[in-house]
N, C-alpha and C. Protein backbone atom coordinates (compact mmCIF):
# COMPACT_ATOMS: atom_id res chain seq x y z
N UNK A 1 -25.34 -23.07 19.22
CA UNK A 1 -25.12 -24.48 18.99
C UNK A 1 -25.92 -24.89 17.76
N UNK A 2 -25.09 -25.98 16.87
CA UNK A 2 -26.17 -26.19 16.16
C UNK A 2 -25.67 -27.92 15.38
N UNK A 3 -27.08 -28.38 15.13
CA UNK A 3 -27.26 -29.57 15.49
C UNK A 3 -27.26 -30.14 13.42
N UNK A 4 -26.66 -30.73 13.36
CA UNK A 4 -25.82 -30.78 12.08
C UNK A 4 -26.82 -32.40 11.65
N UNK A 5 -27.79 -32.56 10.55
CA UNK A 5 -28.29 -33.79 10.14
C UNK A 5 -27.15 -34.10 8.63
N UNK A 6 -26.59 -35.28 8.70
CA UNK A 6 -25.43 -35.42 7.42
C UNK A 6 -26.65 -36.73 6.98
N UNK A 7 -27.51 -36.27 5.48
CA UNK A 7 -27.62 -37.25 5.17
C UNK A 7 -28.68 -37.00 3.91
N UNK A 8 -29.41 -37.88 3.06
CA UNK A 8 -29.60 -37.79 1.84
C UNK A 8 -31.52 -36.98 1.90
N UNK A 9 -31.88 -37.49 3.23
CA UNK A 9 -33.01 -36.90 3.41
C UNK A 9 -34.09 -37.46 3.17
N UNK A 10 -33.38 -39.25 3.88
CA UNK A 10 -34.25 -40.57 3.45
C UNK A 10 -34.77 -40.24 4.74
N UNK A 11 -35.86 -41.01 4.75
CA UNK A 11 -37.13 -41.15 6.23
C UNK A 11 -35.98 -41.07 7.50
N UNK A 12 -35.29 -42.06 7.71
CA UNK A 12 -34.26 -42.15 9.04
C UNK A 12 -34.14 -40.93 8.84
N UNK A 13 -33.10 -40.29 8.02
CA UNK A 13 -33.00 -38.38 8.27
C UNK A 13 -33.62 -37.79 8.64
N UNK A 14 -34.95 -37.70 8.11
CA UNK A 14 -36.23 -37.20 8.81
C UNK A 14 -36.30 -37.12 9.87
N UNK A 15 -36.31 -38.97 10.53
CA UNK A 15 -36.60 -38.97 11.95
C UNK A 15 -35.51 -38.39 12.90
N UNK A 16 -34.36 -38.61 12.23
CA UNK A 16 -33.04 -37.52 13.10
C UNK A 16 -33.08 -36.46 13.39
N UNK A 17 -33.62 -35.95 12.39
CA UNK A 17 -33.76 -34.67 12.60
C UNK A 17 -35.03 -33.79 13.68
N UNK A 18 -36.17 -34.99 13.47
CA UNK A 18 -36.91 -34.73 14.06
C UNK A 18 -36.69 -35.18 15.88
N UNK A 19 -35.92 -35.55 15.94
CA UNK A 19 -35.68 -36.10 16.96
C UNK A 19 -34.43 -35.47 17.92
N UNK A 20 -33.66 -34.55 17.13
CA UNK A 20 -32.92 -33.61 17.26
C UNK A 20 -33.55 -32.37 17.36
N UNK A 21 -34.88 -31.93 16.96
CA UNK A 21 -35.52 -31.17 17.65
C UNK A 21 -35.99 -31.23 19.19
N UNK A 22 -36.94 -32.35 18.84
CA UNK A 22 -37.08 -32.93 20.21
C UNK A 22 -36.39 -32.75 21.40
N UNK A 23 -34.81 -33.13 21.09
CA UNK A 23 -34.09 -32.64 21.98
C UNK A 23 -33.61 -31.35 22.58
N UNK A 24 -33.33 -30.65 21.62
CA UNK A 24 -33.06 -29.17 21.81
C UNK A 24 -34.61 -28.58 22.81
N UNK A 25 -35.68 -28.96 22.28
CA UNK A 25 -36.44 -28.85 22.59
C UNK A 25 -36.75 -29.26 24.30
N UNK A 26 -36.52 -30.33 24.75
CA UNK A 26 -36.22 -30.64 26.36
C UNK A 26 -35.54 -30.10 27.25
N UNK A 27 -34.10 -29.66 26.26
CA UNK A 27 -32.96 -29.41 27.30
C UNK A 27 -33.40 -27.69 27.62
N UNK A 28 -33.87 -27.52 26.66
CA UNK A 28 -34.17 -25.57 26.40
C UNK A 28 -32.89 -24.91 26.29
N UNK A 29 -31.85 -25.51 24.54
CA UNK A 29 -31.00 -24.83 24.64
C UNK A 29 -31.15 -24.19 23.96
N UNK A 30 -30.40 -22.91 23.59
CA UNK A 30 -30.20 -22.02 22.15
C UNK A 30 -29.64 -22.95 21.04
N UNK A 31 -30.34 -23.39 20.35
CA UNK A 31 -29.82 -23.89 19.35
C UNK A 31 -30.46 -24.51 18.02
N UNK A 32 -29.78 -25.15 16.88
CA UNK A 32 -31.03 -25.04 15.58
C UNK A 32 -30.68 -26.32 14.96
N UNK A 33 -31.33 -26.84 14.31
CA UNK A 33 -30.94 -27.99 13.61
C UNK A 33 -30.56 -27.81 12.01
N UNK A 34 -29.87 -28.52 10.98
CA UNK A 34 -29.41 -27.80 9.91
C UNK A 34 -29.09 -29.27 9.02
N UNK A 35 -29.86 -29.08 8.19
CA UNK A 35 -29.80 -30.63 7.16
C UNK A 35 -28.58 -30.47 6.45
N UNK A 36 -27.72 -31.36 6.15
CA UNK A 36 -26.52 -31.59 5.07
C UNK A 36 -26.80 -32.63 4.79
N UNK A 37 -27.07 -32.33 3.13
CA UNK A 37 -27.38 -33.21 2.32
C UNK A 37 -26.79 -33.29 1.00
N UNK A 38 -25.47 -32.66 1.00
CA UNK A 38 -24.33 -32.36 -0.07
C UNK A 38 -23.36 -33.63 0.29
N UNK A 39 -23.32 -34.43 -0.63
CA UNK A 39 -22.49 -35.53 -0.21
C UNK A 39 -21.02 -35.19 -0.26
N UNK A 40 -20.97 -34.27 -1.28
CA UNK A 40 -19.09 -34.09 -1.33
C UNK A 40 -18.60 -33.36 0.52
N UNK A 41 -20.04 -32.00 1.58
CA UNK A 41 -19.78 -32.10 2.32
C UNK A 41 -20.05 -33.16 3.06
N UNK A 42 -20.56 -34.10 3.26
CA UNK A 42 -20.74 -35.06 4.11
C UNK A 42 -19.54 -36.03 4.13
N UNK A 43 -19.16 -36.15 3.12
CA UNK A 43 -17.56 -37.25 3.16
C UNK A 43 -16.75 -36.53 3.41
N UNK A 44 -16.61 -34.83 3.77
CA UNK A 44 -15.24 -33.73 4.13
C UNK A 44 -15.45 -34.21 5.31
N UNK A 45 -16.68 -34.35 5.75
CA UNK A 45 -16.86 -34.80 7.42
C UNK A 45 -16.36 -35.87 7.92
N UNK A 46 -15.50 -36.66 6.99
CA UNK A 46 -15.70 -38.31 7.28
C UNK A 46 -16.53 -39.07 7.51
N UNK A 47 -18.05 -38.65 6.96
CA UNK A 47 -18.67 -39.75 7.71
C UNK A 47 -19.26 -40.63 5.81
N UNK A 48 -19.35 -41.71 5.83
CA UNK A 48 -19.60 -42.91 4.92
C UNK A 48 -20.97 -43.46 4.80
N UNK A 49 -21.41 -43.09 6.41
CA UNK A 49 -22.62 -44.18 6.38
C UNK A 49 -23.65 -42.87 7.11
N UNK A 50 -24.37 -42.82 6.89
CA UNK A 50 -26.04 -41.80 7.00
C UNK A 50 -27.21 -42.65 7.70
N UNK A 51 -27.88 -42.34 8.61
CA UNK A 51 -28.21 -40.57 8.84
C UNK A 51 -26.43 -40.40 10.19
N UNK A 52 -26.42 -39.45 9.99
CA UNK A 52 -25.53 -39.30 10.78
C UNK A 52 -25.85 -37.58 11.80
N UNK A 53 -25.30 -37.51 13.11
CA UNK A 53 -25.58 -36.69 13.44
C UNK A 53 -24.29 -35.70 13.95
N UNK A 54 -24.17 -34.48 13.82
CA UNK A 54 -22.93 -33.66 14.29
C UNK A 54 -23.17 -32.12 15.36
N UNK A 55 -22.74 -32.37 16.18
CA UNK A 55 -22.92 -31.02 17.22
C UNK A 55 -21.38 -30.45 16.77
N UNK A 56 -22.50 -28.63 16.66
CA UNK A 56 -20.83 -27.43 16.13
C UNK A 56 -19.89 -28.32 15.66
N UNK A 57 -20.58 -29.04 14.42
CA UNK A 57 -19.52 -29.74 13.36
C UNK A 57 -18.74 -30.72 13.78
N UNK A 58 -18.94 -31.12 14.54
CA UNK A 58 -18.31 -32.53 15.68
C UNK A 58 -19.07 -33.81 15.46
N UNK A 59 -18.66 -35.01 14.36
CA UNK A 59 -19.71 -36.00 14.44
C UNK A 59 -19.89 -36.78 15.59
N UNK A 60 -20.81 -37.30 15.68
CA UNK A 60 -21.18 -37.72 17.63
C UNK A 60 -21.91 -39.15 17.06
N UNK A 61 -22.56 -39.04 15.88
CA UNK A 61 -23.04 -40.26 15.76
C UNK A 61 -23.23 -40.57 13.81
N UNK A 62 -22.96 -41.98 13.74
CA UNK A 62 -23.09 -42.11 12.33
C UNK A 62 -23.67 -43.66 12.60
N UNK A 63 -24.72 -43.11 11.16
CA UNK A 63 -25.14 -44.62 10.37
C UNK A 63 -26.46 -45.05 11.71
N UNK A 64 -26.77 -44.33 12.75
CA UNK A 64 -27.96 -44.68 13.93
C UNK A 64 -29.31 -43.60 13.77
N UNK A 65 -30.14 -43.60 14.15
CA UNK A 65 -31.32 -42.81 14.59
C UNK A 65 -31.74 -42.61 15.62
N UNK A 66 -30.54 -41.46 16.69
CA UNK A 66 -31.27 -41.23 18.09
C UNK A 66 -31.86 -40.84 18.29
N UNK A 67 -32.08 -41.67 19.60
CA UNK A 67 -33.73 -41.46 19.67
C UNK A 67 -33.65 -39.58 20.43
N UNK A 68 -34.59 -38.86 21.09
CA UNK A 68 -34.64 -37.46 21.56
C UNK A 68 -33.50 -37.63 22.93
N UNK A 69 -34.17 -38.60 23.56
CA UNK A 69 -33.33 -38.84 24.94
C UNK A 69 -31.82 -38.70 24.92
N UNK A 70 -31.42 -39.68 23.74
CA UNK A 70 -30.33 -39.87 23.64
C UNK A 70 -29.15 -38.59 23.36
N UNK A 71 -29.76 -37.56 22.10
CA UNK A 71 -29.63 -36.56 21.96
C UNK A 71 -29.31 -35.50 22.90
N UNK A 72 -30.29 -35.31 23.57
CA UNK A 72 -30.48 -34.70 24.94
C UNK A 72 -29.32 -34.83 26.22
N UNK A 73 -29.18 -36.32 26.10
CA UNK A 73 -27.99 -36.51 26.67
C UNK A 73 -26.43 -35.97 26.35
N UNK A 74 -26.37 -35.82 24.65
CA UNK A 74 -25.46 -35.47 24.21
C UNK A 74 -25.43 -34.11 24.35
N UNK A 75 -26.34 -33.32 23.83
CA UNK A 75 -26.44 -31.81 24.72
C UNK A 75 -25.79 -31.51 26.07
N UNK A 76 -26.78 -32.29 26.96
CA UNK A 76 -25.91 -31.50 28.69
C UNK A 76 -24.54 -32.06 29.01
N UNK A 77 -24.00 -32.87 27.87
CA UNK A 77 -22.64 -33.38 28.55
C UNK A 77 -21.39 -32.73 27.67
């Protein structure tokens, strides 16, 4: 699994990302986090607005900063 940050690698990114550890980190899955910060890929993704977040290339969230919990949630479901 792997946990996809789409964004320029402003502070919010940061905290996405860090917070997307966090999560992986709770649930105890196999899995890694991976910055995209290529805008030509980030608009193949459709997404417009940053930080944005994508599981196995699936966007799940754009333009927010979840928090670990939230993440976590998105993991076991």
């Amino acid at each position: 699994m792997v946990l996809q940050i789409l964004g320029s690698g402003c502070p919010k990114c940061q905290k996405l990302a860090q917070n997307a550890q966090a999560a992986i980190d709770k649930v105890g899955f196999e899995a890694s986090v991976e910055k995209v910060t290529d805008s030509d890929k980030i608009t193949d993704m459709g997404v417009v607005m940053t930080p944005a977040l994508a599981i196995d290339g699936e966007v799940k969230s754009v333009g927010k900063v979840l928090s670990a919990d939230m993440i976590a949630d998105m993991l076991r479901s």
